[in-house]
Protein backbone atom coordinates (compact mmCIF):
# COMPACT_ATOMS: atom_id res chain seq x y z
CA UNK A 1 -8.88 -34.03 -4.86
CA UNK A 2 -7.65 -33.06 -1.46
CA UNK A 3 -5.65 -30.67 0.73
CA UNK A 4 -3.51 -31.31 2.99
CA UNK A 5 -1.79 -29.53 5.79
CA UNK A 6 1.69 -30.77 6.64
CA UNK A 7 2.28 -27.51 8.75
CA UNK A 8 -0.49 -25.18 10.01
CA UNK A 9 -0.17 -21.72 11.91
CA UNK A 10 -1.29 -21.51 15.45
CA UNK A 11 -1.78 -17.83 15.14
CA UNK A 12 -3.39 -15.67 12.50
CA UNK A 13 -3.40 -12.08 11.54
CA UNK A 14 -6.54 -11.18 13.52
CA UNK A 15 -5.09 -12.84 16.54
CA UNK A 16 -3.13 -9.95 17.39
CA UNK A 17 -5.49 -7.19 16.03
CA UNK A 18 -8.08 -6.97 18.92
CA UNK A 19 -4.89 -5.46 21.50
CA UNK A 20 -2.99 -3.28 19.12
CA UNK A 21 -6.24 -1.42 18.51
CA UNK A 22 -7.04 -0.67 21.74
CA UNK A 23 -3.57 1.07 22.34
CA UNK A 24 -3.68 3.06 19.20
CA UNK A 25 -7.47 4.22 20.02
CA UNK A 26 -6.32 5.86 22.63
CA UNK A 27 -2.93 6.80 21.12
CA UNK A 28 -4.99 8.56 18.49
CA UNK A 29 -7.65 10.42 20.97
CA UNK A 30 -4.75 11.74 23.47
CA UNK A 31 -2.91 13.21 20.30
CA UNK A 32 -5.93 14.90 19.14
CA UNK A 33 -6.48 16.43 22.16
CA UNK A 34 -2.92 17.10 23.25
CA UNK A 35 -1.24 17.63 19.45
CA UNK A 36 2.20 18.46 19.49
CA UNK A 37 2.94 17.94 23.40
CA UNK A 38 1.33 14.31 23.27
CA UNK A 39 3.04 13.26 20.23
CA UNK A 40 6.34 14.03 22.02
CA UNK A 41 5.44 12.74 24.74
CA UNK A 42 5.19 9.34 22.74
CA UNK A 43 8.11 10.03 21.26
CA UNK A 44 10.36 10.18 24.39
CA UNK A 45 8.24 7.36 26.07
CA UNK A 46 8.38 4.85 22.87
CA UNK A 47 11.59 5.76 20.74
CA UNK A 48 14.25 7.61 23.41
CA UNK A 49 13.37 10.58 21.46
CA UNK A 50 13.17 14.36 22.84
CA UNK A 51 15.58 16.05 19.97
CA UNK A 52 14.13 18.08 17.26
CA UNK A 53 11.35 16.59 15.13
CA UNK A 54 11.73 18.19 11.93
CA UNK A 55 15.20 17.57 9.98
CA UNK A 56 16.28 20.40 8.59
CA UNK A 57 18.33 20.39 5.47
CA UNK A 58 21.28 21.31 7.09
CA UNK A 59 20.91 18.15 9.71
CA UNK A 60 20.10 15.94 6.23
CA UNK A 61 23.19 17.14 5.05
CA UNK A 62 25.26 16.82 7.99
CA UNK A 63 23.84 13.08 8.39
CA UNK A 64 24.26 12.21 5.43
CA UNK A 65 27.47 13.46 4.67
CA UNK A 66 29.58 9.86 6.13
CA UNK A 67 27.48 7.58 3.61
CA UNK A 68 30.30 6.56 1.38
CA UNK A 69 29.56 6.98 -2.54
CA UNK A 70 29.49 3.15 -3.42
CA UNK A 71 26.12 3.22 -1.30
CA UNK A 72 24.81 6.62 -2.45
CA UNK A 73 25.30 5.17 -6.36
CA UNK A 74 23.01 1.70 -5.10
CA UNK A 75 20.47 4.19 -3.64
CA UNK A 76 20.19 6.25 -6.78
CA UNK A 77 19.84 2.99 -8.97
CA UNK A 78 17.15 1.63 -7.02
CA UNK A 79 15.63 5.00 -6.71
CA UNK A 80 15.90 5.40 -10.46
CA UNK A 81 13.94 2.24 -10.93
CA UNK A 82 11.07 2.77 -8.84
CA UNK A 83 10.90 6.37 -10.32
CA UNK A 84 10.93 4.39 -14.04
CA UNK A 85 7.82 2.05 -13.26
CA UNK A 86 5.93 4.77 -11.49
CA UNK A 87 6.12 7.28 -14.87
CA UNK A 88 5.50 4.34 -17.01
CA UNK A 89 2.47 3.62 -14.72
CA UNK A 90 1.57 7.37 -14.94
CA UNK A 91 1.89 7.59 -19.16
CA UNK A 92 -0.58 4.32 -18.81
CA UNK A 93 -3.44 6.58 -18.09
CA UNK A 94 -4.02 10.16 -19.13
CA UNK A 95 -6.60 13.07 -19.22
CA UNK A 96 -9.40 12.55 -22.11
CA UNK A 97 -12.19 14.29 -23.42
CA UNK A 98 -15.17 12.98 -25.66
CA UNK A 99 -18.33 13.81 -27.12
CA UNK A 100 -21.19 11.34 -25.79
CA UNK A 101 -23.78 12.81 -27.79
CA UNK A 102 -24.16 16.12 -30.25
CA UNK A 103 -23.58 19.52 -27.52
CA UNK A 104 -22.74 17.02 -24.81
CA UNK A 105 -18.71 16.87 -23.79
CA UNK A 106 -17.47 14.76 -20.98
CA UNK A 107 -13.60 13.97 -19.57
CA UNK A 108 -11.31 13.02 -16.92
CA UNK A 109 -8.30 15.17 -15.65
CA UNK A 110 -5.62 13.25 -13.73
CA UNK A 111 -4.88 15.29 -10.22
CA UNK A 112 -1.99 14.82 -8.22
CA UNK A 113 -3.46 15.03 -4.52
CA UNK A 114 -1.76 18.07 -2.98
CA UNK A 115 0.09 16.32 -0.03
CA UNK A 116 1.29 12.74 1.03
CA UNK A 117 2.37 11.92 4.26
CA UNK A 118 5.24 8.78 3.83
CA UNK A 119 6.06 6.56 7.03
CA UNK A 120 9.12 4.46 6.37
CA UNK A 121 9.44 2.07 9.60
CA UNK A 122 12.30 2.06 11.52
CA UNK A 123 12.84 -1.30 14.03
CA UNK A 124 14.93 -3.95 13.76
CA UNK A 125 16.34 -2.94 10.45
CA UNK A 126 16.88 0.57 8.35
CA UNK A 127 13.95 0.08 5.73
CA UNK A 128 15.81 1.96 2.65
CA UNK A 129 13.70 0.84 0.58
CA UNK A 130 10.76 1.93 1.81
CA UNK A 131 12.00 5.52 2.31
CA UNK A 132 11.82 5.31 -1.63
CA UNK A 133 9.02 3.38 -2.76
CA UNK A 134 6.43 5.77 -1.55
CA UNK A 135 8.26 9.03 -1.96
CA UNK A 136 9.41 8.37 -5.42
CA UNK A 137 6.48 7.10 -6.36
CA UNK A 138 4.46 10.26 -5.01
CA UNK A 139 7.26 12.56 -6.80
CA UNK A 140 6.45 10.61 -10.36
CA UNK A 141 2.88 11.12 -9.66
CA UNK A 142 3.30 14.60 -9.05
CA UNK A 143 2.37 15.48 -5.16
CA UNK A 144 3.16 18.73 -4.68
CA UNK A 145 4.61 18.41 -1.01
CA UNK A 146 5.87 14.79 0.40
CA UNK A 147 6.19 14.84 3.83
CA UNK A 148 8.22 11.52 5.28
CA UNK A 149 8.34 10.25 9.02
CA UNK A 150 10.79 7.53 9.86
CA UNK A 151 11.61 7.00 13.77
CA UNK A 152 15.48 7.42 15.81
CA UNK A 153 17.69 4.42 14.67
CA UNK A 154 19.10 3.12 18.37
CA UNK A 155 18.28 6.55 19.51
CA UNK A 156 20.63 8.60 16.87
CA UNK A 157 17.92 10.14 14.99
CA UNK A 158 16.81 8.94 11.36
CA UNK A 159 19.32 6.43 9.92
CA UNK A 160 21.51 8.22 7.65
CA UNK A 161 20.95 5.76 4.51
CA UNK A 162 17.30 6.25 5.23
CA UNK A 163 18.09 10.19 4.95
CA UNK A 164 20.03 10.06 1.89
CA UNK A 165 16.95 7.56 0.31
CA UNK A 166 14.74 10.45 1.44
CA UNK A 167 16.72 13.26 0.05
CA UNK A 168 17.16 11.10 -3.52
CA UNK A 169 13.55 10.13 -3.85
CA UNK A 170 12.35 13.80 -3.45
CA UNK A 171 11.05 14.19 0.07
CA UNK A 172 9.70 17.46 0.79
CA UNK A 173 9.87 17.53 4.43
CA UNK A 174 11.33 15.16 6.89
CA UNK A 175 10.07 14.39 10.86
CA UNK A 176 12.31 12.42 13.18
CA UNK A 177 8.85 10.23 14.29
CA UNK A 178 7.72 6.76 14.31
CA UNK A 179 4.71 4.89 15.19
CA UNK A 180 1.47 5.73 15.43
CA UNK A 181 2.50 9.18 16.72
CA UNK A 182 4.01 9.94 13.16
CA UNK A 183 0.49 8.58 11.48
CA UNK A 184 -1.22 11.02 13.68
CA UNK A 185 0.97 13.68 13.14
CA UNK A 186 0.79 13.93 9.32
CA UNK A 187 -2.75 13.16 9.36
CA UNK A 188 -3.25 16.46 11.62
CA UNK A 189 -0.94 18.45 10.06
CA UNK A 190 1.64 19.22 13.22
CA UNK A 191 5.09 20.43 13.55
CA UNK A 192 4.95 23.09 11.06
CA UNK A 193 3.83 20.10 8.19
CA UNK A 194 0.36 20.63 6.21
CA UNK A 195 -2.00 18.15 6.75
CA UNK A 196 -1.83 14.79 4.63
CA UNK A 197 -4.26 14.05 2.42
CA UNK A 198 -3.22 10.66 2.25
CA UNK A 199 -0.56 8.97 4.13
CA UNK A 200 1.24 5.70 2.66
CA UNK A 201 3.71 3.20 3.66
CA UNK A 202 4.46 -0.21 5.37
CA UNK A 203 4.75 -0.61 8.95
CA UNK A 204 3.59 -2.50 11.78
CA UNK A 205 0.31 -3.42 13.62
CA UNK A 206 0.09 -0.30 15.47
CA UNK A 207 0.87 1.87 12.44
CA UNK A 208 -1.64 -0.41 10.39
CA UNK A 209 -4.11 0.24 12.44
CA UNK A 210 -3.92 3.99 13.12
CA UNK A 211 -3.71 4.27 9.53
CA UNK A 212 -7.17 2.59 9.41
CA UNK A 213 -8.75 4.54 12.13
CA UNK A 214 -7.78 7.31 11.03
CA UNK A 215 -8.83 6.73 7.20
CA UNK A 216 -11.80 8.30 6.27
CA UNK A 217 -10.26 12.01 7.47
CA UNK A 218 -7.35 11.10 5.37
CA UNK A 219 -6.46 8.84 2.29
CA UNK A 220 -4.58 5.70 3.09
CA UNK A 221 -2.91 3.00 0.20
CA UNK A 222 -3.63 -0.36 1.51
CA UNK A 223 -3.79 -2.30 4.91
CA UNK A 224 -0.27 -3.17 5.16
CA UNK A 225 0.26 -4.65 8.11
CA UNK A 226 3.16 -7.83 8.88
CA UNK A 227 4.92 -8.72 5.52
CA UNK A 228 3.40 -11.91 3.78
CA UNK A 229 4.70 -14.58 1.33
CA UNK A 230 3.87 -17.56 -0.32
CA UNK A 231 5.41 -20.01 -2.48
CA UNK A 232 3.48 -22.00 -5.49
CA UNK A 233 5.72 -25.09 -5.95
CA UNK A 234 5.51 -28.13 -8.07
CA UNK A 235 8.25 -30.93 -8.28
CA UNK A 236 10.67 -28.39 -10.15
CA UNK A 237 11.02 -26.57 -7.16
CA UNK A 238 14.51 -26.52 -5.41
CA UNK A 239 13.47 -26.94 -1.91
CA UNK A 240 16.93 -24.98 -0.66
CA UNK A 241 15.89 -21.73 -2.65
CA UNK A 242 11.95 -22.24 -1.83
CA UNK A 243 12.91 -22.36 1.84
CA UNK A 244 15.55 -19.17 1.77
CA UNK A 245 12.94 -17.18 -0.15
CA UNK A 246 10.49 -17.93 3.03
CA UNK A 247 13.08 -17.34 5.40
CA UNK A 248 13.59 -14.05 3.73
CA UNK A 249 10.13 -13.27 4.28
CA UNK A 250 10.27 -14.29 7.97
CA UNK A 251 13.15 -12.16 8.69
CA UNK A 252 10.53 -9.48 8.69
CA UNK A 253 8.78 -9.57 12.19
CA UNK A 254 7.58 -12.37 14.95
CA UNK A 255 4.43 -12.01 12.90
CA UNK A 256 5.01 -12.78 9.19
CA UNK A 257 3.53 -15.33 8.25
CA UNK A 258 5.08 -17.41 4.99
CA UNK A 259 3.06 -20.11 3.27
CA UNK A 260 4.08 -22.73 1.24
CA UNK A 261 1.17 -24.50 -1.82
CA UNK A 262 2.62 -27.22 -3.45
CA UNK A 263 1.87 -30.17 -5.31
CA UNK A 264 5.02 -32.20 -4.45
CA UNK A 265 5.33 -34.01 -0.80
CA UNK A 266 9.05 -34.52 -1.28
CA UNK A 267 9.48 -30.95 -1.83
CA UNK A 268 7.36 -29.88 1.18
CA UNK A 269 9.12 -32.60 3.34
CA UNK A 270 12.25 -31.12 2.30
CA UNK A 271 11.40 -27.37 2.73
CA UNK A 272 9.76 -28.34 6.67
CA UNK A 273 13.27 -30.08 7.37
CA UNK A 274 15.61 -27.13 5.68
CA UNK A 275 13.42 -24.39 7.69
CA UNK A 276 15.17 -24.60 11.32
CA UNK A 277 18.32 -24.43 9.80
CA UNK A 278 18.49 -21.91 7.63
CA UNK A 279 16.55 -19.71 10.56
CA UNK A 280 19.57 -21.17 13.07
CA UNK A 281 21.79 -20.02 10.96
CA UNK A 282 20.86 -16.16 10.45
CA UNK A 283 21.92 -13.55 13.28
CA UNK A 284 20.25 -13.09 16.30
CA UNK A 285 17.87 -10.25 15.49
CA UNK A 286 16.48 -11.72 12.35
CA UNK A 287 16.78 -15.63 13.71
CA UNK A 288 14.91 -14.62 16.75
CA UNK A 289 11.83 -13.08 14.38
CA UNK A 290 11.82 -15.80 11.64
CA UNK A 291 11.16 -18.46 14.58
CA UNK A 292 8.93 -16.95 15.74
CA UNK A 293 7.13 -16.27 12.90
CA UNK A 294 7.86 -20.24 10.95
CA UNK A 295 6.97 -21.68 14.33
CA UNK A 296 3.29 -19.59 14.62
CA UNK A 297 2.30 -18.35 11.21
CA UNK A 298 4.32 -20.93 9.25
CA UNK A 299 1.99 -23.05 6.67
CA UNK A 300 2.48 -25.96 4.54
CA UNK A 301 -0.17 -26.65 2.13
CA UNK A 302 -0.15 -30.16 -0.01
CA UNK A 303 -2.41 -30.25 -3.05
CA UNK A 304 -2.56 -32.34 -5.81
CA UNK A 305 -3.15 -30.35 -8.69
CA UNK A 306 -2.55 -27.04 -9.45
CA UNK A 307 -5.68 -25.87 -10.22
CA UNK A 308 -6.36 -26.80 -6.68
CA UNK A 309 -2.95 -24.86 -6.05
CA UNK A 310 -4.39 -22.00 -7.53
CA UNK A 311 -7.63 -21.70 -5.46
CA UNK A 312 -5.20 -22.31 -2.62
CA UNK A 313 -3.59 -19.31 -3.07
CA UNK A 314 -5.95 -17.28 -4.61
CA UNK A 315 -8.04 -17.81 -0.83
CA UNK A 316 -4.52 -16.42 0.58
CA UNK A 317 -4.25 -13.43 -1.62
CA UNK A 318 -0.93 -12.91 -0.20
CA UNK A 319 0.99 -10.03 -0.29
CA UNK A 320 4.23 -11.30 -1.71
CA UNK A 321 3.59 -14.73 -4.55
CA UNK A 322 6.33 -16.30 -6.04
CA UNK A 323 5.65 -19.30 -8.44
CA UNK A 324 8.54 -22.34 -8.74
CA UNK A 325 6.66 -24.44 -11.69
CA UNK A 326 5.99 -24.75 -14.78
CA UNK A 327 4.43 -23.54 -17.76
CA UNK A 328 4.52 -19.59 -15.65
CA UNK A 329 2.25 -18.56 -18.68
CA UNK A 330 -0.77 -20.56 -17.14
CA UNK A 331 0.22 -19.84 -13.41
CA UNK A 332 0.55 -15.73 -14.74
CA UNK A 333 -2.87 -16.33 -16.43
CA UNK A 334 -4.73 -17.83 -14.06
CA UNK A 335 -3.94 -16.53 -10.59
CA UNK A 336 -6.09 -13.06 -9.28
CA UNK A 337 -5.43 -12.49 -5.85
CA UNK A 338 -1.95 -11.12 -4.84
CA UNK A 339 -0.05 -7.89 -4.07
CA UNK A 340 2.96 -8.77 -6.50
CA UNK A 341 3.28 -11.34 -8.61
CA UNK A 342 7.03 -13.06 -8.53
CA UNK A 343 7.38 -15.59 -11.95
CA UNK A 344 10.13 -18.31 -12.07
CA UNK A 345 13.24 -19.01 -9.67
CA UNK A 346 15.48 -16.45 -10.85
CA UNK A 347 12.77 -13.93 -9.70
CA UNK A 348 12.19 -13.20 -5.79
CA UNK A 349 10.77 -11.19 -3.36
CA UNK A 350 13.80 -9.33 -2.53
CA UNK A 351 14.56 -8.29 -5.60
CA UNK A 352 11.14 -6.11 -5.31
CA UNK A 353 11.27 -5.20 -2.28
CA UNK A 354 14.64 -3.22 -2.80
CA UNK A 355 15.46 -2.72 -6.73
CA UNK A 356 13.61 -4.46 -9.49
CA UNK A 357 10.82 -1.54 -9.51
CA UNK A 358 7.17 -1.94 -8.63
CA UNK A 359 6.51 -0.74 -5.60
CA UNK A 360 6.82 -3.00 -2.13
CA UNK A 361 3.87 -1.36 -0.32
CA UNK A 362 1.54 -3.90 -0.58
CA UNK A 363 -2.13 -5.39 0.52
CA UNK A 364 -2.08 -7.90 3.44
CA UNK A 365 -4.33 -9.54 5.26
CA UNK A 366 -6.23 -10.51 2.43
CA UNK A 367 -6.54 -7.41 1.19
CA UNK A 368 -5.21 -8.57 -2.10
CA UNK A 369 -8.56 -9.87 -3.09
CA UNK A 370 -10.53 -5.79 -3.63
CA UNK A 371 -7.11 -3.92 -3.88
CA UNK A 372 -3.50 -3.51 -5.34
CA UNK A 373 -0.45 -1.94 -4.17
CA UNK A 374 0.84 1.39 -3.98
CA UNK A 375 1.15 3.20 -7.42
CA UNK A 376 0.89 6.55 -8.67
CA UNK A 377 -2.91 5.80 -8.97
CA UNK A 378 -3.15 6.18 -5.68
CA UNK A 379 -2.04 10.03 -5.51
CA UNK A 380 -3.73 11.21 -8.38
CA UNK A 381 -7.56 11.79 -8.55
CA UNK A 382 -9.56 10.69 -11.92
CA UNK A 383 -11.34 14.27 -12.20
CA UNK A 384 -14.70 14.16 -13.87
CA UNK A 385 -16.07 17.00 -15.80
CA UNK A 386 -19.47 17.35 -18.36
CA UNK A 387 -20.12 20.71 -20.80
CA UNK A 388 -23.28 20.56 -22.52
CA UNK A 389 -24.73 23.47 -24.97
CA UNK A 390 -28.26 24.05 -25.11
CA UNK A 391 -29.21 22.17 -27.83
CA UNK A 392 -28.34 19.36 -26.27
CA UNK A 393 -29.96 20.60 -22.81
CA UNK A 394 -33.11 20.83 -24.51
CA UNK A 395 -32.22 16.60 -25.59
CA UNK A 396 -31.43 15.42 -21.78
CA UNK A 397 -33.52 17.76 -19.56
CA UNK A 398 -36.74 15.43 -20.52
CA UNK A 399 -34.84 12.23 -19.72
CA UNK A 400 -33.51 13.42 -16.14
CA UNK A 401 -37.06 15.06 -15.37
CA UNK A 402 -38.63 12.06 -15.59
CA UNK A 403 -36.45 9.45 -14.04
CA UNK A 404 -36.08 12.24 -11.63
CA UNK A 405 -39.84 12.00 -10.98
CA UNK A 406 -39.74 8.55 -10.89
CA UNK A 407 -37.71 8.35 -7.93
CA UNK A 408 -39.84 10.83 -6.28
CA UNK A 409 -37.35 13.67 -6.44
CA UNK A 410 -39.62 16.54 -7.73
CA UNK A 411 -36.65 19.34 -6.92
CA UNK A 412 -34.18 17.37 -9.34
CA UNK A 413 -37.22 17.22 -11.81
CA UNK A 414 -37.46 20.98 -11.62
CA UNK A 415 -33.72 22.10 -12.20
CA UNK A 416 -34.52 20.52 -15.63
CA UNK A 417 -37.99 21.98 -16.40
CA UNK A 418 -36.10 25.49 -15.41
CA UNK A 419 -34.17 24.93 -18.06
CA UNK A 420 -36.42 23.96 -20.91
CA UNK A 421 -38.51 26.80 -19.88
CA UNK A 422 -35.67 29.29 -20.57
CA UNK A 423 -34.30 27.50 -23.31
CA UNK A 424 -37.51 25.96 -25.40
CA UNK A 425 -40.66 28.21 -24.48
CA UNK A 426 -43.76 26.26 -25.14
CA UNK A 427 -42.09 22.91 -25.55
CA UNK A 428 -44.39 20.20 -25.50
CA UNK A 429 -41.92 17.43 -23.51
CA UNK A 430 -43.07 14.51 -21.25
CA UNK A 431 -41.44 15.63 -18.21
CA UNK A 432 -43.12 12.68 -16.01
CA UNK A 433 -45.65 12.67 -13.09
CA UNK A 434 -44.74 14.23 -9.86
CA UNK A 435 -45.17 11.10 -7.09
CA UNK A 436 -45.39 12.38 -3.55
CA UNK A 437 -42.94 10.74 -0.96
């Protein structure tokens, strides 16, 4: 058994980490400090931007109002199917209460956090999608108050198909801000906008990495930096479609990297050669990132079984996985690390990023191996809560004296003594040894 690389990157993720977070450091410390003033002062220095920051319904309306009705209905579909797997997520889990023992109840109550901050990027393209991914999603999971930054399109505020997404999908409050400067300002709660108590979305490395600086003070959904992909083929494959799919993928940024596994030379022979000219072929915004991106993150990975496929990948934990084989039962079965899971030809990355459902804010960076994408799981909080009568005091106050004791924590030992005291006079209970520490 062997592996083979036919194409290997020259760059990697972490290449380009060690720069962007030096900027956002001190992006992040000159906001705290300055608030309001810095962050539009990054604004006007970054994006063009010295209008308003916060969209008022009027200006939604008014921006809104030249999006013809043929794109409004595609909108609303795709909207309605992200808000469909989200609900069906939510009924998957629910409050519950049960008796562990006689007089002792214990439960979980689901909790919508009380306010998500969406960024929907704004760059080379007008994300849509994204605009509805995490607010409809936060809607289904029942945030009270979504508030949404996207940044100017070509310096005309938000794009108005990103508006209208926003509107549909249930934002709450809109800010004309992009960057790192819109991470900071929902985490700190500025222009008139409560503070986030998680903020969500896709974006780049800067907005990647404020989003991990600043996590800790605020909830975050996953490190989703550069858009990933990669492609388990065997020698079904159709090299054409296996090499638009990554070309799709590439479209993304100068840093995306897309990864082919495969088991078949003569398809990965045929996907290296197709590459160039399918990126030649694309306009110049898009064919100048997917070069960049085949020619420096671009892999292609020979194997010769696909068990040895499957560890391949599994190493990658890529955000995006689409499998061209057979038998997708075993590949479906057997594979653990990805964001989403693509099965068969007819079903691509595309499709979920803009209408099949589940969500598009993914892990990256390997992230896929400890966490999943965004869900409603990630705005609602699995409450704990315990009731216990005295009888059944009088049962567990022994137990937690002692192991108390045993871990040398005499005041833990003594809230349950307290308690037998009131509740059992002149019981007669091992309550352990004190140990001094």
């Amino acid at each position: 058994m062997s592996i083979t690389y036919l194409k290997a990157a020259t760059r990697t993720a972490e290449t380009e980490t060690a720069s962007a977070r030096e900027v956002v450091a001190q992006m992040l410390q000159t906001i705290a400090t300055g608030g309001e003033s810095a962050v539009k002062d990054y604004a006007l220095k970054l994006d063009k931007w010295s209008g308003p920051i916060v969209v008022t319904p009027e200006e939604i309306q008014s921006r809104t109002a030249g999006v013809s009705q043929s794109t409004r209905d595609d909108i609303d579909i795709a909207v309605r199917q992200v808000r469909l797997f989200a609900e069906a997520q939510r009924d998957s889990i629910s409050d519950f209460s049960l008796e562990i023992a006689p007089g002792l109840k214990v439960g979980q109550k689901l909790v919508p956090i009380n306010v998500a901050g969406c960024y929907v990027p704004t760059g080379r393209y007008a994300h849509i999608a994204s605009a509805y991914m995490s607010v409809a999603t936060a809607k289904a999971a029942g945030v009270k108050t979504v508030v949404a930054c996207s940044a100017p399109f070509r310096g005309e505020g938000i794009h108005p198909q990103v508006l209208y997404a926003l509107r549909a999908a249930g934002a709450d409050m809109v800010l004309t801000l992009g960057g790192v400067q819109a991470v900071a300002a929902m985490a700190h709660g500025l222009f008139g906008a409560p503070a986030a108590d998680i903020i969500v979305g896709p974006g780049n490395k800067f907005v990647a990495e404020a989003k991990r600086m600043l996590f800790g003070s605020v909830g975050i959904d996953v490190f989703a930096g550069p858009s990933e992909i990669a492609i388990l083929a065997d020698d079904t494959a159709d090299p054409l479609i296996v090499a638009a799919d990554m070309v799709g993928q590439c479209e993304h940024g100068h840093e995306s990297p897309a990864w082919l596994i495969t088991s078949s030379r003569e398809v990965a022979q045929e996907v290296i050669r197709l590459m160039p000219q399918l990126i030649a072929s694309l306009p110049p915004t898009a064919c100048d990132a997917a070069r960049a991106a085949w020619r420096d993150y671009g892999e292609v990975v020979l194997c010769d079984t696909r068990e040895e496929m499957a560890r391949v990948s599994d190493r990658y934990a890529s955000e995006h996985l689409e499998v061209h084989a057979r038998d997708l039962e075993w590949w479906h079965a057997t594979l653990t690390n990805y964001g989403s899971l693509f099965l068969g030809e007819e079903t691509n990355v595309a499709f979920g990023d803009k209408v099949s459902g589940p969500n598009h804010i993914l892990p990256t960076k390997f992230a896929a191996r400890y966490s999943a994408g965004l869900s409603v799981h990630k705005f609602l909080k699995p409450l704990t809560w315990q009731q216990m009568d005295r009888a059944a005091c009088q049962v567990f106050a022994p137990l937690s004296a002692r192991i108390s004791r045993l871990e040398g924590m005499e005041a833990h030992a003594r809230t349950s003594d307290a308690r037998l005291d009131k509740y059992a006079k002149g019981h007669k209970a091992d309550l352990g040894t004190p140990v001094l520490v």
